[in-house]
Protein backbone atom coordinates (compact mmCIF):
# COMPACT_ATOMS: atom_id res chain seq x y z
CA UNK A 1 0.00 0.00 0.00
CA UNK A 2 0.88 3.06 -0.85
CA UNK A 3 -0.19 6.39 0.65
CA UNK A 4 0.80 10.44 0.60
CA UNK A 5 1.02 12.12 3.78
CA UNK A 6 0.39 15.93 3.24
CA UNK A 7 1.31 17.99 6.03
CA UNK A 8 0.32 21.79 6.08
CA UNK A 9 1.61 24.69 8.52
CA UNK A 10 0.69 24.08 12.20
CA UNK A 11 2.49 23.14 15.32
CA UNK A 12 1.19 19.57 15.54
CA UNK A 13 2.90 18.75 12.17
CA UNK A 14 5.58 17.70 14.55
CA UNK A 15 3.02 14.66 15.26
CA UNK A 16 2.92 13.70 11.32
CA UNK A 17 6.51 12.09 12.42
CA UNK A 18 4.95 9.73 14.53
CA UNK A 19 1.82 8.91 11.94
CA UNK A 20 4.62 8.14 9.64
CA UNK A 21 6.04 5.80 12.12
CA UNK A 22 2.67 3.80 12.77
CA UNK A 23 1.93 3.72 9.00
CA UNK A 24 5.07 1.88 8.13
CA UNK A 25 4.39 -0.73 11.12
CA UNK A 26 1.06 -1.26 9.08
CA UNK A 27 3.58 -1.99 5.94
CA UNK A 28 2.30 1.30 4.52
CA UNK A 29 4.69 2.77 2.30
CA UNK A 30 4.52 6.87 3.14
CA UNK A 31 5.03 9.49 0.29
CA UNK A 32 5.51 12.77 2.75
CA UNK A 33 4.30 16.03 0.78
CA UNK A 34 4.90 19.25 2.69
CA UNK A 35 3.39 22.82 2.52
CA UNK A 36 5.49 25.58 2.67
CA UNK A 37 4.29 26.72 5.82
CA UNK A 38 4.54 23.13 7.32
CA UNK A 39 8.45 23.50 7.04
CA UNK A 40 8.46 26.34 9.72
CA UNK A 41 7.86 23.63 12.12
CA UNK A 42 9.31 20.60 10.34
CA UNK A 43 12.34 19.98 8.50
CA UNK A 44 11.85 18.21 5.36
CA UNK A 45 14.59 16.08 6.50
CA UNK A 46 13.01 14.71 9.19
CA UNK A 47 10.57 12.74 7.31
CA UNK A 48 13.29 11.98 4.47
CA UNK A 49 14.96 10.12 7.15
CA UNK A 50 12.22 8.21 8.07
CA UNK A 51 10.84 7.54 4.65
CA UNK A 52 14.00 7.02 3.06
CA UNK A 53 11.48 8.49 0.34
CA UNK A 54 12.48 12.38 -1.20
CA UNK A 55 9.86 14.67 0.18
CA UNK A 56 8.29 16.87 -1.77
CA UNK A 57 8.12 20.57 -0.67
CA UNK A 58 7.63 22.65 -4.19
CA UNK A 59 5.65 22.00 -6.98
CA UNK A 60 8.19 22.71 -9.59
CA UNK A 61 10.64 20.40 -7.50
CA UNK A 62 14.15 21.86 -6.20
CA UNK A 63 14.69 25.40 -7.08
CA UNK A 64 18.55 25.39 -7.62
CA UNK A 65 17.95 22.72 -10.11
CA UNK A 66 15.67 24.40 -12.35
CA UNK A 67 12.01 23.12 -13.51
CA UNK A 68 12.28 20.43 -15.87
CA UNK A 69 8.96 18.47 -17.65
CA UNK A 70 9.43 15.83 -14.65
CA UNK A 71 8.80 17.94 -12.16
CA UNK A 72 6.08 19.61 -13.52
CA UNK A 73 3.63 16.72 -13.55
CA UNK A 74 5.24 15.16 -10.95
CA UNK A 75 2.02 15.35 -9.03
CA UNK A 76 0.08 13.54 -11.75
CA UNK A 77 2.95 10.71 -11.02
CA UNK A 78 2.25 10.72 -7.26
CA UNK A 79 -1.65 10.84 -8.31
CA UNK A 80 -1.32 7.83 -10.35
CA UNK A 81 0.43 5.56 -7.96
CA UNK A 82 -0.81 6.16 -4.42
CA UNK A 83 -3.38 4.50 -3.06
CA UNK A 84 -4.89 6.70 -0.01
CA UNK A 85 -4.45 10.49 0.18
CA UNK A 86 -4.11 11.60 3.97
CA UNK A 87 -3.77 15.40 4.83
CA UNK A 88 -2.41 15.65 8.33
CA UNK A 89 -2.69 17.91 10.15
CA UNK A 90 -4.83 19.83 7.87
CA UNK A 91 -5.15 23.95 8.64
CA UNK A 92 -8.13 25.84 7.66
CA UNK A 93 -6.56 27.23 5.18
CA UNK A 94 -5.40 23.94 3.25
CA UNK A 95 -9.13 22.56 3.97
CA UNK A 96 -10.19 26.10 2.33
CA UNK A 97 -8.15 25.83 -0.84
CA UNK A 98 -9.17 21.63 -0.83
CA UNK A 99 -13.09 22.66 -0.39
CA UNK A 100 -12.57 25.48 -3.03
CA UNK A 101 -10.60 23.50 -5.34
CA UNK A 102 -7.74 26.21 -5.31
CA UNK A 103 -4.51 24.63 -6.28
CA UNK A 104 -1.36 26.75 -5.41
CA UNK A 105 0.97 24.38 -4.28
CA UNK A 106 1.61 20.55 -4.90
CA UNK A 107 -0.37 19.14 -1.88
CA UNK A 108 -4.04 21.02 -3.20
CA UNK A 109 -3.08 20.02 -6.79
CA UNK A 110 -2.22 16.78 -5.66
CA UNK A 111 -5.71 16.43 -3.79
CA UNK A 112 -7.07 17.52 -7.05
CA UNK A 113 -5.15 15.10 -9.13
CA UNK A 114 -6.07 11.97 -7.48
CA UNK A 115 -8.76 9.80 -7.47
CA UNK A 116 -7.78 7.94 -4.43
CA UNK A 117 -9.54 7.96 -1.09
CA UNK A 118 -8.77 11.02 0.99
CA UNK A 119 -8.55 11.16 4.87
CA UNK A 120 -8.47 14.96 6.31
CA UNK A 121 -7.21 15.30 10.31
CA UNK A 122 -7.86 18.87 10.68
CA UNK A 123 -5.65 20.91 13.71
CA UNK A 124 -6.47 24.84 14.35
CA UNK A 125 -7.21 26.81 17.28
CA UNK A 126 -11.04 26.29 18.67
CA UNK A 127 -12.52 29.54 16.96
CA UNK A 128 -11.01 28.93 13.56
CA UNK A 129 -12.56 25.09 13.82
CA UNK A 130 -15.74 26.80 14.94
CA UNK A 131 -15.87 29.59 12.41
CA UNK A 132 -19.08 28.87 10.22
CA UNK A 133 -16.30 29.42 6.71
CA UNK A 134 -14.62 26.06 8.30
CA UNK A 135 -17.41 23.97 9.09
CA UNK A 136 -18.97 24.85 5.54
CA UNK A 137 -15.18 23.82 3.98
CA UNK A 138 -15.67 20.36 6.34
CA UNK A 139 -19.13 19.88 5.33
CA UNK A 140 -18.20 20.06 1.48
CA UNK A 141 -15.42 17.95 2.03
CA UNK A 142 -17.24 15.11 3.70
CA UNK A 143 -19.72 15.47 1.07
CA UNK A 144 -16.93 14.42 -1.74
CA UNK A 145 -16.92 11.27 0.09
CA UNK A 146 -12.97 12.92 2.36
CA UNK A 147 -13.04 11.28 5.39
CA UNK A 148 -12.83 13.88 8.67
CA UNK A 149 -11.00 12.42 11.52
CA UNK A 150 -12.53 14.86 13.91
CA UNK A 151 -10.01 17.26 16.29
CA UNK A 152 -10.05 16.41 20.02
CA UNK A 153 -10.98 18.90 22.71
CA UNK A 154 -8.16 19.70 24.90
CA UNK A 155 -5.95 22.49 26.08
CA UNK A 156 -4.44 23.91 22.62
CA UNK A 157 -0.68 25.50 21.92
CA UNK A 158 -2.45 28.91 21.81
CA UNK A 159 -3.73 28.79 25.34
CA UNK A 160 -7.03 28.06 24.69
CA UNK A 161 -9.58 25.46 25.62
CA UNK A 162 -11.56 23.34 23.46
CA UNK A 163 -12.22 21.48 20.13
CA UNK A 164 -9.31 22.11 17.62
CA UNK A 165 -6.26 19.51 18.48
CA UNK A 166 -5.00 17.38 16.46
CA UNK A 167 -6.69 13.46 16.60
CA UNK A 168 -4.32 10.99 18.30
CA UNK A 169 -2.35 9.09 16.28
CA UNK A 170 -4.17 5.85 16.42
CA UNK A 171 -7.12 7.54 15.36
CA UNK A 172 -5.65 8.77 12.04
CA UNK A 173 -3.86 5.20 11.75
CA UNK A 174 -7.32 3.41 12.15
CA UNK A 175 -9.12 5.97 9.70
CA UNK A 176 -6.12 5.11 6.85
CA UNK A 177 -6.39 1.26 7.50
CA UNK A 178 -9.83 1.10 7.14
CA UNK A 179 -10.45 3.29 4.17
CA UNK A 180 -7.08 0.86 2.57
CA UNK A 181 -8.69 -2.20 3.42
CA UNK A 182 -6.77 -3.37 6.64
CA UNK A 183 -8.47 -5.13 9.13
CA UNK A 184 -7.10 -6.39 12.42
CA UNK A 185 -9.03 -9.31 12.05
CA UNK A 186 -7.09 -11.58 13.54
CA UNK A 187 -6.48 -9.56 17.07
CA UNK A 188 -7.79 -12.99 19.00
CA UNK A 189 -5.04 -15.40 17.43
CA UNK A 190 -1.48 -15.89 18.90
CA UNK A 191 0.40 -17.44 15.61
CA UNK A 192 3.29 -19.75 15.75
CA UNK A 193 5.13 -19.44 12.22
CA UNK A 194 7.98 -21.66 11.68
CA UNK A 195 10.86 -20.21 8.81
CA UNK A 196 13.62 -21.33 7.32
CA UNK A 197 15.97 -24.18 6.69
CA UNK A 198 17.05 -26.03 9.44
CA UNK A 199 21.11 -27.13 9.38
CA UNK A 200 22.17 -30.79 10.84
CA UNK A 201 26.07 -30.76 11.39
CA UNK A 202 28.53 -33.39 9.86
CA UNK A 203 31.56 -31.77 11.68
CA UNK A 204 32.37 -28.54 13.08
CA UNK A 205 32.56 -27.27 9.46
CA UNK A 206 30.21 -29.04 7.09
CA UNK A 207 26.41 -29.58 7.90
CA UNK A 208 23.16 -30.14 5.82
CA UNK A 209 20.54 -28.20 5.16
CA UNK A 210 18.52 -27.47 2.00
CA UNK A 211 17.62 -23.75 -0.59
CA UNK A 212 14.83 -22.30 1.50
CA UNK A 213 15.68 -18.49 2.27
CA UNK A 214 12.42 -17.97 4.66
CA UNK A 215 11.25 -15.15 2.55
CA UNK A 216 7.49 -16.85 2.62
CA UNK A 217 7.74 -17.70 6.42
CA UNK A 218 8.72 -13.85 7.23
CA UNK A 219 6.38 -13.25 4.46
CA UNK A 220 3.10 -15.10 7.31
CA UNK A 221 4.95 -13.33 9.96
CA UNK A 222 4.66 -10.07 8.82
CA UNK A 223 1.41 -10.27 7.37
CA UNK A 224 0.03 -11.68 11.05
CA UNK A 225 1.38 -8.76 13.18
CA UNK A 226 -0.09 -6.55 10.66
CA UNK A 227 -3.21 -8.02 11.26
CA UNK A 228 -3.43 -7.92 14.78
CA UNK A 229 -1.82 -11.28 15.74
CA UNK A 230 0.54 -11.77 18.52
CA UNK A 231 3.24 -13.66 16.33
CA UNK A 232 6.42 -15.98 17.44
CA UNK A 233 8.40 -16.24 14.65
CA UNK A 234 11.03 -19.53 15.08
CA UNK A 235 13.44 -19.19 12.36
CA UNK A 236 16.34 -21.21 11.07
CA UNK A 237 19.31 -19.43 9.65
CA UNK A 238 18.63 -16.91 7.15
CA UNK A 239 19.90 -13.25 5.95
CA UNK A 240 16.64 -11.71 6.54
CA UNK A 241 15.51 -9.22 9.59
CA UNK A 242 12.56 -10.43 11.59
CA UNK A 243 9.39 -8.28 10.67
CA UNK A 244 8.39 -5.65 13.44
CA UNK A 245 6.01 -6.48 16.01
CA UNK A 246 7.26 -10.51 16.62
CA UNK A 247 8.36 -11.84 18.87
CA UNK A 248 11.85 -13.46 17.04
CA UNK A 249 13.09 -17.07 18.13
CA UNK A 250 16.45 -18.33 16.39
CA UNK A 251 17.51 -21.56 16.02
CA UNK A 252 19.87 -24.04 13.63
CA UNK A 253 18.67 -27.23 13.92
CA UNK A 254 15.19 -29.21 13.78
CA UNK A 255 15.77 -30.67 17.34
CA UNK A 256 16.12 -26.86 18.81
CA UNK A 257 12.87 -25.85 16.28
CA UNK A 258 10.82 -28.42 17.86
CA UNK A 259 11.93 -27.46 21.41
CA UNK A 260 10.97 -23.95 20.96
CA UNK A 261 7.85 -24.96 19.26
CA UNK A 262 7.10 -26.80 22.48
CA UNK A 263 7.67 -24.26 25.11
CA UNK A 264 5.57 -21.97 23.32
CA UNK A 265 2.88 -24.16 21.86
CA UNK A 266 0.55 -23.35 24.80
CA UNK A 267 0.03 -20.14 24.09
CA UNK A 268 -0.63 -20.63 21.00
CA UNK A 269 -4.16 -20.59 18.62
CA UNK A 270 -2.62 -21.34 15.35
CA UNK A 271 0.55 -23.08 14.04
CA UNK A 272 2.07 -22.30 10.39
CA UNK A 273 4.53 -24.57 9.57
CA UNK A 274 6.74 -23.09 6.77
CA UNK A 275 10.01 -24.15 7.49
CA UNK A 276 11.59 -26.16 5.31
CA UNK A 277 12.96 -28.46 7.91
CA UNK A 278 16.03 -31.11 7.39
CA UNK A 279 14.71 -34.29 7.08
CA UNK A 280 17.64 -36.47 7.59
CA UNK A 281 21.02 -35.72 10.18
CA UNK A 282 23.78 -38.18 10.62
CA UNK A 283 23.56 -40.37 13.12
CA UNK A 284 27.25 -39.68 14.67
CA UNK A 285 28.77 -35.82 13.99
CA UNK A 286 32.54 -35.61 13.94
CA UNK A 287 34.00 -33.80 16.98
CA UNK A 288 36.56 -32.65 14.39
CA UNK A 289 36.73 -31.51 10.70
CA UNK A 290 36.60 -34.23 8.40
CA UNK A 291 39.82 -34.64 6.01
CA UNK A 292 40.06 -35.01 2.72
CA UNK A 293 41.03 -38.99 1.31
CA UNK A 294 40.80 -40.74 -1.97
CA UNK A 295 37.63 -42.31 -2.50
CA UNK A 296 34.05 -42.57 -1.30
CA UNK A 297 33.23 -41.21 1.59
CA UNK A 298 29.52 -42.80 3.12
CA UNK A 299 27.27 -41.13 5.91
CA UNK A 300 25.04 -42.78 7.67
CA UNK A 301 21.98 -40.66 8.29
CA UNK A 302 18.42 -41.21 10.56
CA UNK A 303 15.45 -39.25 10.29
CA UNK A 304 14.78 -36.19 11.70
CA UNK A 305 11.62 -35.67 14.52
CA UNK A 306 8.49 -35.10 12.62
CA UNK A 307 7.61 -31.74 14.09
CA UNK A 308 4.63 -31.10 12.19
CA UNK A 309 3.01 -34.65 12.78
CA UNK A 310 4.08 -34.48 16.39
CA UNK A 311 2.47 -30.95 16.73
CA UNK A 312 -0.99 -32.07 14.88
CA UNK A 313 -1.88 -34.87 16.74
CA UNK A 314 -1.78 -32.40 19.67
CA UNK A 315 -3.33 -29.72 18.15
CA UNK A 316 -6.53 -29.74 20.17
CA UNK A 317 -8.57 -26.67 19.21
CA UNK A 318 -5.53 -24.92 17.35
CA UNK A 319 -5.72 -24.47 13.42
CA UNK A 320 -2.31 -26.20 12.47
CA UNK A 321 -1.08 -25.36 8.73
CA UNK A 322 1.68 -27.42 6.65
CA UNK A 323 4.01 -26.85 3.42
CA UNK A 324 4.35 -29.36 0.51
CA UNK A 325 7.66 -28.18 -1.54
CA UNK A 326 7.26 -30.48 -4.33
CA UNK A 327 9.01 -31.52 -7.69
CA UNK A 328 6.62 -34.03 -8.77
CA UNK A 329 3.21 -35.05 -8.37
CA UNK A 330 2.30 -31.93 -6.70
CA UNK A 331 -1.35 -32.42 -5.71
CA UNK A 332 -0.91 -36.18 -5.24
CA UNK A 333 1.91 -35.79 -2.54
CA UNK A 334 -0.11 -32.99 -0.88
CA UNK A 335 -3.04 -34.68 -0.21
CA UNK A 336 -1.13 -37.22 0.94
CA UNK A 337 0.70 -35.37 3.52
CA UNK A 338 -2.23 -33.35 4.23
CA UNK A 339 -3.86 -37.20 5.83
CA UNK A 340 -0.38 -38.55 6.79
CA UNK A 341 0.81 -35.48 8.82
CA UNK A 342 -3.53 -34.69 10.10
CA UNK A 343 -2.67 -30.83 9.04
CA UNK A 344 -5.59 -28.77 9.00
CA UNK A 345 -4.01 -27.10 5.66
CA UNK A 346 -1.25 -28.05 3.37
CA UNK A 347 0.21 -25.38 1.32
CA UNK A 348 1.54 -26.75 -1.63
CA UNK A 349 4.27 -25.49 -4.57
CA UNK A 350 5.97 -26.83 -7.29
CA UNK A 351 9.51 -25.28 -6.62
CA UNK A 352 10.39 -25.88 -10.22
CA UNK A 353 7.34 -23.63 -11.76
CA UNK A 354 8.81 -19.83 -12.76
CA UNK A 355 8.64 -17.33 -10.22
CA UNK A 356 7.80 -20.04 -6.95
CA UNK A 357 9.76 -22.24 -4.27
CA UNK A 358 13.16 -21.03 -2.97
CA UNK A 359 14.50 -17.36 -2.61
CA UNK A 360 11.62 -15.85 -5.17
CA UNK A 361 9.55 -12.82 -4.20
CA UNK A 362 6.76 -14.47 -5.39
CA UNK A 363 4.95 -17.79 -5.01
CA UNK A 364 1.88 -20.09 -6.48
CA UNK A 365 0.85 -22.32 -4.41
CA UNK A 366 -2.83 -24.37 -3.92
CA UNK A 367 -4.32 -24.87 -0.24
CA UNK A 368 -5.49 -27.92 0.63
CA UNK A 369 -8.00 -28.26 3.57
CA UNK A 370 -9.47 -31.58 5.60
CA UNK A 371 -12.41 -30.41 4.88
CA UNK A 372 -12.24 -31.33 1.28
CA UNK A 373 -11.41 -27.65 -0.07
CA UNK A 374 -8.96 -26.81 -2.76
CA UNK A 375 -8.34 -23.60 -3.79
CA UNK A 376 -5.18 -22.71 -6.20
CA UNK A 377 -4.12 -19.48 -6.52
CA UNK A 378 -2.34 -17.52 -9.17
CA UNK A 379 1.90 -16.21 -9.03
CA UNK A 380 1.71 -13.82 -6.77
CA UNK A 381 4.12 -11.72 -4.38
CA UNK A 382 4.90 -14.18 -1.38
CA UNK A 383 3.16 -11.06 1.21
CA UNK A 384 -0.08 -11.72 -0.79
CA UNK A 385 0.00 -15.36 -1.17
CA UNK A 386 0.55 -15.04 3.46
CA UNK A 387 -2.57 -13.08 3.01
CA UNK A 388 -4.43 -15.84 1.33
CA UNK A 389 -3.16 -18.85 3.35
CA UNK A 390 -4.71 -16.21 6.36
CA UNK A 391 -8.07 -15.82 5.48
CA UNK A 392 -8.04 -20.27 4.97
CA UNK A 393 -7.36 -19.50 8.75
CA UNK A 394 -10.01 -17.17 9.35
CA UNK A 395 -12.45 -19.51 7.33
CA UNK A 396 -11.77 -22.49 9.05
CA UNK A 397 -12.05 -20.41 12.41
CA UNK A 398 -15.40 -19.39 11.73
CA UNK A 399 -16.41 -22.89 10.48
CA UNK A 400 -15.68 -24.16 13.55
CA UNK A 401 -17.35 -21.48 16.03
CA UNK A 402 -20.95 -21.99 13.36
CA UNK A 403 -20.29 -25.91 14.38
CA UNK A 404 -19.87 -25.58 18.01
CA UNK A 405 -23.00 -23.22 17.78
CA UNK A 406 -25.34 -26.02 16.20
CA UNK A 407 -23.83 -28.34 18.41
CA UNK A 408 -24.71 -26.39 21.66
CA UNK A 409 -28.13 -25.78 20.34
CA UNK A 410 -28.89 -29.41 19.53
């Protein structure tokens, strides 16, 4: 998701910092355009450095530089690709020129430009909220479909008393969500998600371990918290950083991934098992590095614990959800593994298709249920296709509260 923050000339544009911040935890990707007043309070810089994103303070771009045909119609660029306009805080003089359809400066052309949703936090002192030329401006806005996030009462920075400060962050945050689309509809689930290859040593030097990079595991870890879910995210060994809002448990081998499973299986309401764990480990490790000889060299291997089989036949009330990385046979081995391993769900891929399996951004992959559902699902970014193997969750959740309901009738 993609949204523009505009932030116009008042002193709580020092709290369009922190809406920045609580955007990005949504995964919201923040475009920050600034008024010229705004800047009196703000440095531009500020919000470059927690964008990482140029912000845009002119409408003909940097003055030193000169206007150029890019910069011109840069705000038909911004228009184009954002998907939520949010003005905050909003003085009644930017909600005058939006309500009027005056644009002077990139933010109001950029209002005028796009045909995105618009969210409006307005932030003034009491009379100027109260002024009948302000609650017209509101009044048209709301009646273009903008969405007012209404100013709290409260002591204000001009000494006064009353309505005209600024909504609290979480307000704003909630407006944005819900006019994007994000729920926190999964606020009553505490999600296990397992990640990564696991790694069973030969010697001090040499171990095995298999191509999985966790990028779909992080993937159902991110898209959890963002959700609503308390996540524990148990990871094997990869480069990646654990998404905010998880709680992050690293480990190397399958033994120490089933042990952590265990000590915090309790707490938990749902399992997602995306690890691609070792399946085999040799049955004595060298104490020291192997050397080099002529010839063969033969390991003796054993099996790995079954952590997802061991973890199902516990599961009690808890949704448990496997992976199927297949070569061959796709649907034949899943369903298979989907009765063998008494999964709830088995996520399936072919790892040799373009653009799924190991280290991809993206993913296609078919769920599998008990319940007899099948549902495949196009290539897709591996955040989406964690959306997707979600709302199986959700689905089966609700199946299962409509069953206990008959059942308690009867």
């Amino acid at each position: 998701m993609r949204v523009a923050l505009g932030v116009s000339g008042g002193v709580a544009a020092y709290k369009a910092a922190e809406l920045v911040r609580r955007l990005q935890q949504e995964g919201i990707d923040v475009q920050v355009v600034m008024t010229k007043s705004a800047q009196e309070f703000v440095t531009p810089l500020t919000f470059a450095a927690l964008t990482g994103q140029k912000v845009i303070t002119d409408m003909f771009g940097d003055e030193s530089a000169g206007a150029n045909v890019e910069s011109a119609i840069e705000h038909i660029a911004v228009a184009q690709r954002i998907d939520l306009l949010v003005v905050a805080p909003a003085t009644a003089n930017t909600i005058a020129k939006m309500a009027r359809g005056i644009a002077d400066d990139f933010l109001t052309t950029l209002y005028l430009a796009t045909t995105a949703p618009v969210v409006v936090a307005p932030a003034m002192n009491v009379n100027m909220w109260e002024h009948a030329a302000t609650q017209e401006n509101i009044n048209a806005l709301r009646g273009r479909g903008v969405h007012v996030v209404s100013p709290e009462e409260g002591y204000l920075a001009c000494g006064m008393t009353g309505a005209g400060r600024l909504a609290g962050v979480e307000a704003i945050a909630k407006a944005v969500c819900g006019r994007l689309g994000i729920e926190h509809d999964l606020e009553n689930e505490t999600v296990i998600v397992t990640a990564g290859p696991t790694c069973e040593d030969l010697d001090p030097v040499r171990y095995l371990t298999n191509r999985s990079s966790g990028k779909m595991g992080y993937g159902l870890a991110e898209a959890a918290a963002r959700r609503g879910a308390r996540v524990v995210l148990i990871s094997g060994p990869t480069r990646l950083d654990p998404p905010q809002g998880v709680e992050f448990v690293s480990v190397r081998s399958t033994e120490q991934m089933q042990a952590a499973l265990v000590e915090h299986l309790a707490r938990a309401t749902a399992i997602i098992m995306a690890a691609a764990v070792a399946d085999y480990r040799p049955i004595a490790p060298e104490t020291k590095k192997m050397k080099r000889g002529d010839g063969r060299v033969t390991l003796e291997l054993e099996s790995t614990p079954d952590i997802l089989a061991g973890i199902a036949r516990n599961k009690g009330e808890r949704i448990v959800v496997g992976f199927a990385a297949e070569t061959d046979h796709v649907a034949e081995h899943a369903r298979a593994k989907l009765e063998s391993k008494q999964a709830d769900v088995i996520v399936a891929n072919d790892v040799t298709a373009e653009g799924a399996g190991f280290d991809h951004e993206t993913n296609v992959i078919t769920l599998y249920s008990r319940d007899g559902g099948e549902k495949a699902f196009p290539r897709m970014p591996k955040i989406d296709a964690a959306h997707r193997i979600l709302d199986r969750i959700l689905e089966l959740r609700r199946a299962g509260r409509e069953l206990s309901a008959t059942q308690r009738a009867r």
